[in-house]
PDB file of N, CA and C in Angstrom:
ATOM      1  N   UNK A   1     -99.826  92.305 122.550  1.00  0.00           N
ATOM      2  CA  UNK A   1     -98.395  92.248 122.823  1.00  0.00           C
ATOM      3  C   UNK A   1     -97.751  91.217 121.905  1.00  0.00           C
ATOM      4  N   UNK A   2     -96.547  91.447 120.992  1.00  0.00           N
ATOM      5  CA  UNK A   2     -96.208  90.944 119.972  1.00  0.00           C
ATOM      6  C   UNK A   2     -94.983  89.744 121.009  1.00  0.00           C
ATOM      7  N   UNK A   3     -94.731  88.558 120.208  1.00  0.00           N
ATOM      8  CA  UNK A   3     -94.043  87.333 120.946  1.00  0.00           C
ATOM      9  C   UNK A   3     -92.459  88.017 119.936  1.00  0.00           C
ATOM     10  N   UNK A   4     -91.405  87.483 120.488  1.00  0.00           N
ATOM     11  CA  UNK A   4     -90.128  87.233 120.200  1.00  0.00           C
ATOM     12  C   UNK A   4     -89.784  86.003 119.574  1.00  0.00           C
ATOM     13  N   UNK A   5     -89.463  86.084 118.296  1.00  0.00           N
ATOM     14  CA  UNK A   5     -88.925  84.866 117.567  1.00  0.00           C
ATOM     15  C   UNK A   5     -88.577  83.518 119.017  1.00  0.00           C
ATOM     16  N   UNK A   6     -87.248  84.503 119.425  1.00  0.00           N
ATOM     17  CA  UNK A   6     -86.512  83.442 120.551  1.00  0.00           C
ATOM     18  C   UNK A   6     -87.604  83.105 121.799  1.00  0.00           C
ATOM     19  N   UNK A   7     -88.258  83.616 121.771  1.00  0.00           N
ATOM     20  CA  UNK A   7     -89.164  83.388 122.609  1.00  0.00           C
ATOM     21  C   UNK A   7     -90.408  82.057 122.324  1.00  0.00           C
ATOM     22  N   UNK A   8     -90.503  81.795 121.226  1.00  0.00           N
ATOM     23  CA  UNK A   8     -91.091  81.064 119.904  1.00  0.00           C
ATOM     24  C   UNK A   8     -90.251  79.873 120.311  1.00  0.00           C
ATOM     25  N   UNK A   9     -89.122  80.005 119.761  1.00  0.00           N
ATOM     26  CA  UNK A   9     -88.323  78.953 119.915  1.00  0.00           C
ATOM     27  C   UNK A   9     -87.614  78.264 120.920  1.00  0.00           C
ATOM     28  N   UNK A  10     -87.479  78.820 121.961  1.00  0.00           N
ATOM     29  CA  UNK A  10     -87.410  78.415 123.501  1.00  0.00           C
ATOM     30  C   UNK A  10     -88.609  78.019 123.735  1.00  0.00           C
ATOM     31  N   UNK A  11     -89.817  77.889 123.535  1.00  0.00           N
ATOM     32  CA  UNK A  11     -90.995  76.903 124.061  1.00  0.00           C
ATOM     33  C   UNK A  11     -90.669  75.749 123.037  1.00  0.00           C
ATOM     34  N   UNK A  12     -90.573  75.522 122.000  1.00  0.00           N
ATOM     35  CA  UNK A  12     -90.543  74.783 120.940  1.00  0.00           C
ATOM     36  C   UNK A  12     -89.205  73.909 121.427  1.00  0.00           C
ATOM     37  N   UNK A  13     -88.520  74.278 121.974  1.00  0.00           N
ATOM     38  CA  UNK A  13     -87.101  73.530 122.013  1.00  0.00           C
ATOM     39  C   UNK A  13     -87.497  72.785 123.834  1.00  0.00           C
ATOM     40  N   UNK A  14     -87.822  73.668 124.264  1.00  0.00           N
ATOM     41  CA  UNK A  14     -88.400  72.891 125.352  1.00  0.00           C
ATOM     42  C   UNK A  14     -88.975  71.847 125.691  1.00  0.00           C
ATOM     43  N   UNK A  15     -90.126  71.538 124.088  1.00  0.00           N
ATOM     44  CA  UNK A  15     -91.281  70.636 124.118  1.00  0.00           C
ATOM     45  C   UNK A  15     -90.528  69.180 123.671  1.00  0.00           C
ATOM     46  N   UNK A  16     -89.530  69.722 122.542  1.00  0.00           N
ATOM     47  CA  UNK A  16     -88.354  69.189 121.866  1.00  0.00           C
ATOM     48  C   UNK A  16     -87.403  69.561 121.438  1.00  0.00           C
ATOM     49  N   UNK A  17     -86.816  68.749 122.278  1.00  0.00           N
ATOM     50  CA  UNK A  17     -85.186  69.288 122.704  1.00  0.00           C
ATOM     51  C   UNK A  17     -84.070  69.136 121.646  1.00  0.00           C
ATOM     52  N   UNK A  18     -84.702  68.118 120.622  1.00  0.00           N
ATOM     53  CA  UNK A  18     -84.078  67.936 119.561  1.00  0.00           C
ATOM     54  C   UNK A  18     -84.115  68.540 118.407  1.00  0.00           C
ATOM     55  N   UNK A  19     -85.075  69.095 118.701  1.00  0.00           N
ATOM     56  CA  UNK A  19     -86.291  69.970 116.925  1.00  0.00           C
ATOM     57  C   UNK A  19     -84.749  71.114 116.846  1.00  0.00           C
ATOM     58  N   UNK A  20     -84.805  71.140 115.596  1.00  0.00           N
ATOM     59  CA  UNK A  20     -83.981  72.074 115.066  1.00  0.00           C
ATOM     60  C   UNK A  20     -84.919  73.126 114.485  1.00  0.00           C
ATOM     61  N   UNK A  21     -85.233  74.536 115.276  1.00  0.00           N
ATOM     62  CA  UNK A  21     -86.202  75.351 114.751  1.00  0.00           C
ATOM     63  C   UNK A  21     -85.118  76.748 113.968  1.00  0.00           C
ATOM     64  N   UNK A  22     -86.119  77.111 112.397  1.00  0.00           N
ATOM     65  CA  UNK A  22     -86.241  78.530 111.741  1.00  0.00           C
ATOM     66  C   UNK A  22     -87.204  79.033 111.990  1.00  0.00           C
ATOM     67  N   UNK A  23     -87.287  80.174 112.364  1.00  0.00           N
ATOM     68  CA  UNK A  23     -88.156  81.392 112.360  1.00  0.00           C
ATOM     69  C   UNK A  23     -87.975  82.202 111.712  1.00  0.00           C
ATOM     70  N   UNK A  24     -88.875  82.868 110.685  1.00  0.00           N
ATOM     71  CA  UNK A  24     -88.641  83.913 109.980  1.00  0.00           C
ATOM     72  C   UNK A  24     -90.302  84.981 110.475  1.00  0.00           C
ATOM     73  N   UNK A  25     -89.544  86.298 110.745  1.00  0.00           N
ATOM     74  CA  UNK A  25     -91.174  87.254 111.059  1.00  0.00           C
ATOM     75  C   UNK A  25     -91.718  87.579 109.796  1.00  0.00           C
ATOM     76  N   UNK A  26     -92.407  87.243 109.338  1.00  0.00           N
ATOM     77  CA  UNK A  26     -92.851  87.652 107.842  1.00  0.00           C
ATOM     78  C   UNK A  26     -93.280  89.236 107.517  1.00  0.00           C
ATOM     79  N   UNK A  27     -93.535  89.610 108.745  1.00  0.00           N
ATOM     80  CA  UNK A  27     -93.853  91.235 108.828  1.00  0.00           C
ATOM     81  C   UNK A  27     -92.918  92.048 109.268  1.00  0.00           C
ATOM     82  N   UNK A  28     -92.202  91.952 110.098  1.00  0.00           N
ATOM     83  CA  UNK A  28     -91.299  92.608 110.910  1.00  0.00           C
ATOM     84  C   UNK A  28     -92.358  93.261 112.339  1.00  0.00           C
ATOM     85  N   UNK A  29     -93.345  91.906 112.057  1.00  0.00           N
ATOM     86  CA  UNK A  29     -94.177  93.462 113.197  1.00  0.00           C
ATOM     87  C   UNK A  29     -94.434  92.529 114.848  1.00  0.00           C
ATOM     88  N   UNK A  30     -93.527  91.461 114.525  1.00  0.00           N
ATOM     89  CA  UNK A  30     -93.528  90.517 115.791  1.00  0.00           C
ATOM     90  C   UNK A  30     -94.623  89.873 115.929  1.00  0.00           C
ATOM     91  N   UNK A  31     -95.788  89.396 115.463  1.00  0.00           N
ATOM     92  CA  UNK A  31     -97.375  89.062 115.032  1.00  0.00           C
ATOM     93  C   UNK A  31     -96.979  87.739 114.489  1.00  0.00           C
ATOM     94  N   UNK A  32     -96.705  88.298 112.849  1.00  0.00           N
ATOM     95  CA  UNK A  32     -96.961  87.427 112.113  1.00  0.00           C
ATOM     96  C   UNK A  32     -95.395  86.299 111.627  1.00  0.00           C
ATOM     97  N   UNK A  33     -95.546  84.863 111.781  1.00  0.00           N
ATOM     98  CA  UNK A  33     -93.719  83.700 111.415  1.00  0.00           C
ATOM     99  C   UNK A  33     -94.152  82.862 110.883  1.00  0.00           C
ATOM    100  N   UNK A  34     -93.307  82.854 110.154  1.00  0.00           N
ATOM    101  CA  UNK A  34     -93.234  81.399 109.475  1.00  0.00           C
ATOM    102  C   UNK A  34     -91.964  80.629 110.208  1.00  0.00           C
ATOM    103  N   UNK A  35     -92.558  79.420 110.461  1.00  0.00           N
ATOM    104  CA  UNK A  35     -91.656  78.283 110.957  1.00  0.00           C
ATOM    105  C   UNK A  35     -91.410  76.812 110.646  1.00  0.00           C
ATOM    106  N   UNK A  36     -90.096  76.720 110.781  1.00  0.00           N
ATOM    107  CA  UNK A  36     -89.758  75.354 110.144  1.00  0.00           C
ATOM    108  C   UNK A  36     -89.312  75.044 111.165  1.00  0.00           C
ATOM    109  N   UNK A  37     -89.978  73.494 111.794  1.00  0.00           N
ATOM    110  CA  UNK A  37     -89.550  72.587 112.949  1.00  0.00           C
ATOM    111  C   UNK A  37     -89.236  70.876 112.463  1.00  0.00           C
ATOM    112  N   UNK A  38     -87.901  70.746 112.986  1.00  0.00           N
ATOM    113  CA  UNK A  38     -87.955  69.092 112.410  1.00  0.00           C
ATOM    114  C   UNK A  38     -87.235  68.582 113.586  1.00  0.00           C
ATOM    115  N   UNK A  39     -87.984  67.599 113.773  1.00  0.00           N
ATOM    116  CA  UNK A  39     -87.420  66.638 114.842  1.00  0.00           C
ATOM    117  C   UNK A  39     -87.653  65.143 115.091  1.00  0.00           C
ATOM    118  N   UNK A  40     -87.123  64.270 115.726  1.00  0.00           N
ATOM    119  CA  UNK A  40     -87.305  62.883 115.384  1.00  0.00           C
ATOM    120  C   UNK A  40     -88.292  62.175 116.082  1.00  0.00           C
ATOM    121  N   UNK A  41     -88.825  63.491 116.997  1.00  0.00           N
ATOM    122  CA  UNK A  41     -90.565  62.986 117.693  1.00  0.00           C
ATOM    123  C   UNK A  41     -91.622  63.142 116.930  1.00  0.00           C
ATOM    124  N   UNK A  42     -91.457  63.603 115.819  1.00  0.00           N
ATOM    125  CA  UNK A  42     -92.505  63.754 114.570  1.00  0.00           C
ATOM    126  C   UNK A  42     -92.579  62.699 113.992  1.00  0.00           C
ATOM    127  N   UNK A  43     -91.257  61.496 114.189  1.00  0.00           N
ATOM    128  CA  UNK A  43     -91.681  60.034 113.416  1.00  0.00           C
ATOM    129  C   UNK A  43     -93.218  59.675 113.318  1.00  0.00           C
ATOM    130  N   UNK A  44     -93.489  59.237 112.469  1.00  0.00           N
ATOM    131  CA  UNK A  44     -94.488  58.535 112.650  1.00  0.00           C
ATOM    132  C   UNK A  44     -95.436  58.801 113.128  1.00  0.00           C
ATOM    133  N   UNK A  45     -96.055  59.822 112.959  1.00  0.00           N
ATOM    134  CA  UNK A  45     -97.148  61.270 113.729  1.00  0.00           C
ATOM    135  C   UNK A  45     -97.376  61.450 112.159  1.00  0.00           C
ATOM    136  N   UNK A  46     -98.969  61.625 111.951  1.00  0.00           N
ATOM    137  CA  UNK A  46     -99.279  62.778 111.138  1.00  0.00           C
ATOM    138  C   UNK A  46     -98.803  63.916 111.139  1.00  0.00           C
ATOM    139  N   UNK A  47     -99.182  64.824 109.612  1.00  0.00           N
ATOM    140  CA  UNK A  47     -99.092  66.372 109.755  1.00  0.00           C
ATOM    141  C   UNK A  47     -99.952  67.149 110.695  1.00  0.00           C
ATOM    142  N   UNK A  48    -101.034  66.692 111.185  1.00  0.00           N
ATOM    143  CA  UNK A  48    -101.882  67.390 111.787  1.00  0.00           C
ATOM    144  C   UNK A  48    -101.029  67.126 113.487  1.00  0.00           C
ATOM    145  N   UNK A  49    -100.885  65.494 113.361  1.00  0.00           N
ATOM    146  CA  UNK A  49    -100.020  65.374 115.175  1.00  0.00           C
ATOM    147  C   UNK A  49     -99.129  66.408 115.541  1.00  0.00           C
ATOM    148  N   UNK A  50     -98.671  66.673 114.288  1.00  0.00           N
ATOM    149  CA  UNK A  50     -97.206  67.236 114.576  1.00  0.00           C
ATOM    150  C   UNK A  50     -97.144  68.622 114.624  1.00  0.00           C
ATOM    151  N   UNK A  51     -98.320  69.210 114.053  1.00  0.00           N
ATOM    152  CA  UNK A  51     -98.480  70.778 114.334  1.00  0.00           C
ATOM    153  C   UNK A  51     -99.240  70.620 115.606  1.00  0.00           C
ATOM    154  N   UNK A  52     -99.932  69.907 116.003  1.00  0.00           N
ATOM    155  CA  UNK A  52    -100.949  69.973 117.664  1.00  0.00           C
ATOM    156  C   UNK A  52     -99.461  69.643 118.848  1.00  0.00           C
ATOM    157  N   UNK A  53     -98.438  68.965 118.161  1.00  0.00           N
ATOM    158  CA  UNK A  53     -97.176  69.061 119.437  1.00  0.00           C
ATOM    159  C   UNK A  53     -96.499  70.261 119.193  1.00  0.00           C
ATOM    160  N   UNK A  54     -96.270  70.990 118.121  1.00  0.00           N
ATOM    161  CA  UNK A  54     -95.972  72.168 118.647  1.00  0.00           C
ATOM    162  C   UNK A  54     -96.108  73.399 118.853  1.00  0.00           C
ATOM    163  N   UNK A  55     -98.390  73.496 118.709  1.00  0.00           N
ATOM    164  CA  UNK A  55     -98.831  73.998 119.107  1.00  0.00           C
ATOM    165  C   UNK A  55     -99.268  73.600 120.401  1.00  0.00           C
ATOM    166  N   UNK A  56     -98.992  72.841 121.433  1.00  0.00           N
ATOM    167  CA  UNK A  56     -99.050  72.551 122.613  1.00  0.00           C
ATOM    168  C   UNK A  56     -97.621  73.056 123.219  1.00  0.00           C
ATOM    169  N   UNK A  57     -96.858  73.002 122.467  1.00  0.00           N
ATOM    170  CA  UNK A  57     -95.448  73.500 122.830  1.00  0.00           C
ATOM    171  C   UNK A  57     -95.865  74.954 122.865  1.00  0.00           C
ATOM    172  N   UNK A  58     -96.420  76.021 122.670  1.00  0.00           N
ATOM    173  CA  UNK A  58     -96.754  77.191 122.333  1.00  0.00           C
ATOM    174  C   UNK A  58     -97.407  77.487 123.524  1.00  0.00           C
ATOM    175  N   UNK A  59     -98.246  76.668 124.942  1.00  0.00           N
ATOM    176  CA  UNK A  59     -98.885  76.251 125.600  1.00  0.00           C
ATOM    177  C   UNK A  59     -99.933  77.487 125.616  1.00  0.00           C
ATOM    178  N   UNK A  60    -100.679  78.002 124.519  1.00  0.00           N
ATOM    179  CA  UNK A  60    -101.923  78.537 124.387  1.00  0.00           C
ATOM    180  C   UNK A  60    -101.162  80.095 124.029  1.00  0.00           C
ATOM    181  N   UNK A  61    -100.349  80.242 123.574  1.00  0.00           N
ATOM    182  CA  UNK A  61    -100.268  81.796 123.290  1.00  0.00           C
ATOM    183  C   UNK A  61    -100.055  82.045 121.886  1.00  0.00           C
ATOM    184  N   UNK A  62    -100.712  81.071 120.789  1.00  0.00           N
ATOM    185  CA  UNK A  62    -101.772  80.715 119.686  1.00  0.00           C
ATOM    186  C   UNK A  62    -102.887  81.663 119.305  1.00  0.00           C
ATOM    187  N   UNK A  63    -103.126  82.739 118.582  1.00  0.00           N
ATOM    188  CA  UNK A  63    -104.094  83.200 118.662  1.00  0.00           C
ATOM    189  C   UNK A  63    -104.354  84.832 119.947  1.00  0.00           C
ATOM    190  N   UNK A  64    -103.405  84.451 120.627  1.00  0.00           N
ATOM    191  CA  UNK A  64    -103.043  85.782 121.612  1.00  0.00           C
ATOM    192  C   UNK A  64    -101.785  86.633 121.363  1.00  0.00           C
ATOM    193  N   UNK A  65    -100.720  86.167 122.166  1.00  0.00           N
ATOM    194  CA  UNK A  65     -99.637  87.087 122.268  1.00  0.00           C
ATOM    195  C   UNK A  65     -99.273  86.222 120.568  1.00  0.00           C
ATOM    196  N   UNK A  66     -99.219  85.439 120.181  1.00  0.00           N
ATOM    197  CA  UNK A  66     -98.792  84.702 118.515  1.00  0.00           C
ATOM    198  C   UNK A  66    -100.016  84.901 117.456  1.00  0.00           C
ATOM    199  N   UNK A  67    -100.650  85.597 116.675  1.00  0.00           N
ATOM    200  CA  UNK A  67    -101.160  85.990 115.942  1.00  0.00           C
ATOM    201  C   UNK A  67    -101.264  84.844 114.988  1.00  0.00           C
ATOM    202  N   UNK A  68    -100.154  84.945 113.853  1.00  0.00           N
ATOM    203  CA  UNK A  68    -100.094  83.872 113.061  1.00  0.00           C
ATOM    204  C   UNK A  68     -98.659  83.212 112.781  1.00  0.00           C
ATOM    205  N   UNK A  69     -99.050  81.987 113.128  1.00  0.00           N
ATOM    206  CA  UNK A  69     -97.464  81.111 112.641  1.00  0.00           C
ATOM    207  C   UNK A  69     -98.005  79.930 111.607  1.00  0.00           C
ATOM    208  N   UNK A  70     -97.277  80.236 110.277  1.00  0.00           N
ATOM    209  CA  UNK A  70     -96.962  79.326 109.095  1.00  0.00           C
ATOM    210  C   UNK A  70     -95.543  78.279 109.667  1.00  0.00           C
ATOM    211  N   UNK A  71     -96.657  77.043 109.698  1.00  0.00           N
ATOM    212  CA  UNK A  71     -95.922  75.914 110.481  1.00  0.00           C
ATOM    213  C   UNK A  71     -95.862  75.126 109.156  1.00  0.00           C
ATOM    214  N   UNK A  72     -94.300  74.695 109.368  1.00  0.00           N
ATOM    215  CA  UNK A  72     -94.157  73.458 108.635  1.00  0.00           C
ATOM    216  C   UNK A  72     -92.970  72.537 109.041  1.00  0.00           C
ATOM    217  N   UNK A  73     -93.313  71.348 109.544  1.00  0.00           N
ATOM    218  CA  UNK A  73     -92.870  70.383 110.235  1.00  0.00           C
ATOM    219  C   UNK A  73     -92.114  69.205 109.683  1.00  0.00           C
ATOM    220  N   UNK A  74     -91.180  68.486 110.009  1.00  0.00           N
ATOM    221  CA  UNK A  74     -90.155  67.433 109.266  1.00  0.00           C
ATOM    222  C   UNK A  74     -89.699  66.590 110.382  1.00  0.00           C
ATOM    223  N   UNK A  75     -89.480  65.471 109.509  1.00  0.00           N
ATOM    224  CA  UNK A  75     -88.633  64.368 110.263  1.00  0.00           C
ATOM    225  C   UNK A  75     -87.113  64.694 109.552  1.00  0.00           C
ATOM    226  N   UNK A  76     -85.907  64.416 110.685  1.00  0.00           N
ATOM    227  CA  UNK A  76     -84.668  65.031 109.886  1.00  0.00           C
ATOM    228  C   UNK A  76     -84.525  63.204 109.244  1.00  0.00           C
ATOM    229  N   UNK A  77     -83.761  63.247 107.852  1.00  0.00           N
ATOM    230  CA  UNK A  77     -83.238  62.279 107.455  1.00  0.00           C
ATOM    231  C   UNK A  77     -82.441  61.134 107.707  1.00  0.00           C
ATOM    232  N   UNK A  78     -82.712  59.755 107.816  1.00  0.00           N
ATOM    233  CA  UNK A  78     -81.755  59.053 108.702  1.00  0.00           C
ATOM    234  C   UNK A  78     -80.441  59.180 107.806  1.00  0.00           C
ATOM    235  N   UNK A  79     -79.457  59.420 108.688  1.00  0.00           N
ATOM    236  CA  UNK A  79     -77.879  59.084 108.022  1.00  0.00           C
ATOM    237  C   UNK A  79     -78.144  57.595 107.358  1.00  0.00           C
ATOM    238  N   UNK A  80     -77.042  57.373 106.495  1.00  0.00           N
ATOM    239  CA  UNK A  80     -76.838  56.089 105.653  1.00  0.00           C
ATOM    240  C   UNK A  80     -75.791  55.317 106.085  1.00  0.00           C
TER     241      UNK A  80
END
């Protein structure tokens, strides 16, 4: 059973409420996204921390109903 972008991103916004998430389906076949998540709970977290928070945000449907997600994660820029 294939996941819904918004469906993707309503767990993700849940985990962090601040993350500003893109989703793109790279297939059209509901399987396979690429995603861009940035938020200011990623401070200071590795790359690896920061994909395990929002693959915990995903809370195990990784590998099941989510096939494959191309994660790539950011801290947003401090204003000046």
């Amino acid at each position: 059973m294939a996941m819904e972008a918004a469906e993707i991103e309503r767990l993700i916004r849940e985990a962090l409420p601040d993350a500003v998430v893109t989703i793109e389906d790279l297939r059209g076949d509901g399987d396979h996204y690429a995603a861009l998540v940035t938020s200011r709970a990623f401070a200071g977290k590795s790359r690896v921390q920061q994909h395990q928070m929002v693959y915990q945000a995903l809370k195990g449907r990784m590998g099941g109903e989510l096939h494959a997600l191309a994660l790539q994660t950011a801290v947003p820029e401090e204003s000046a």
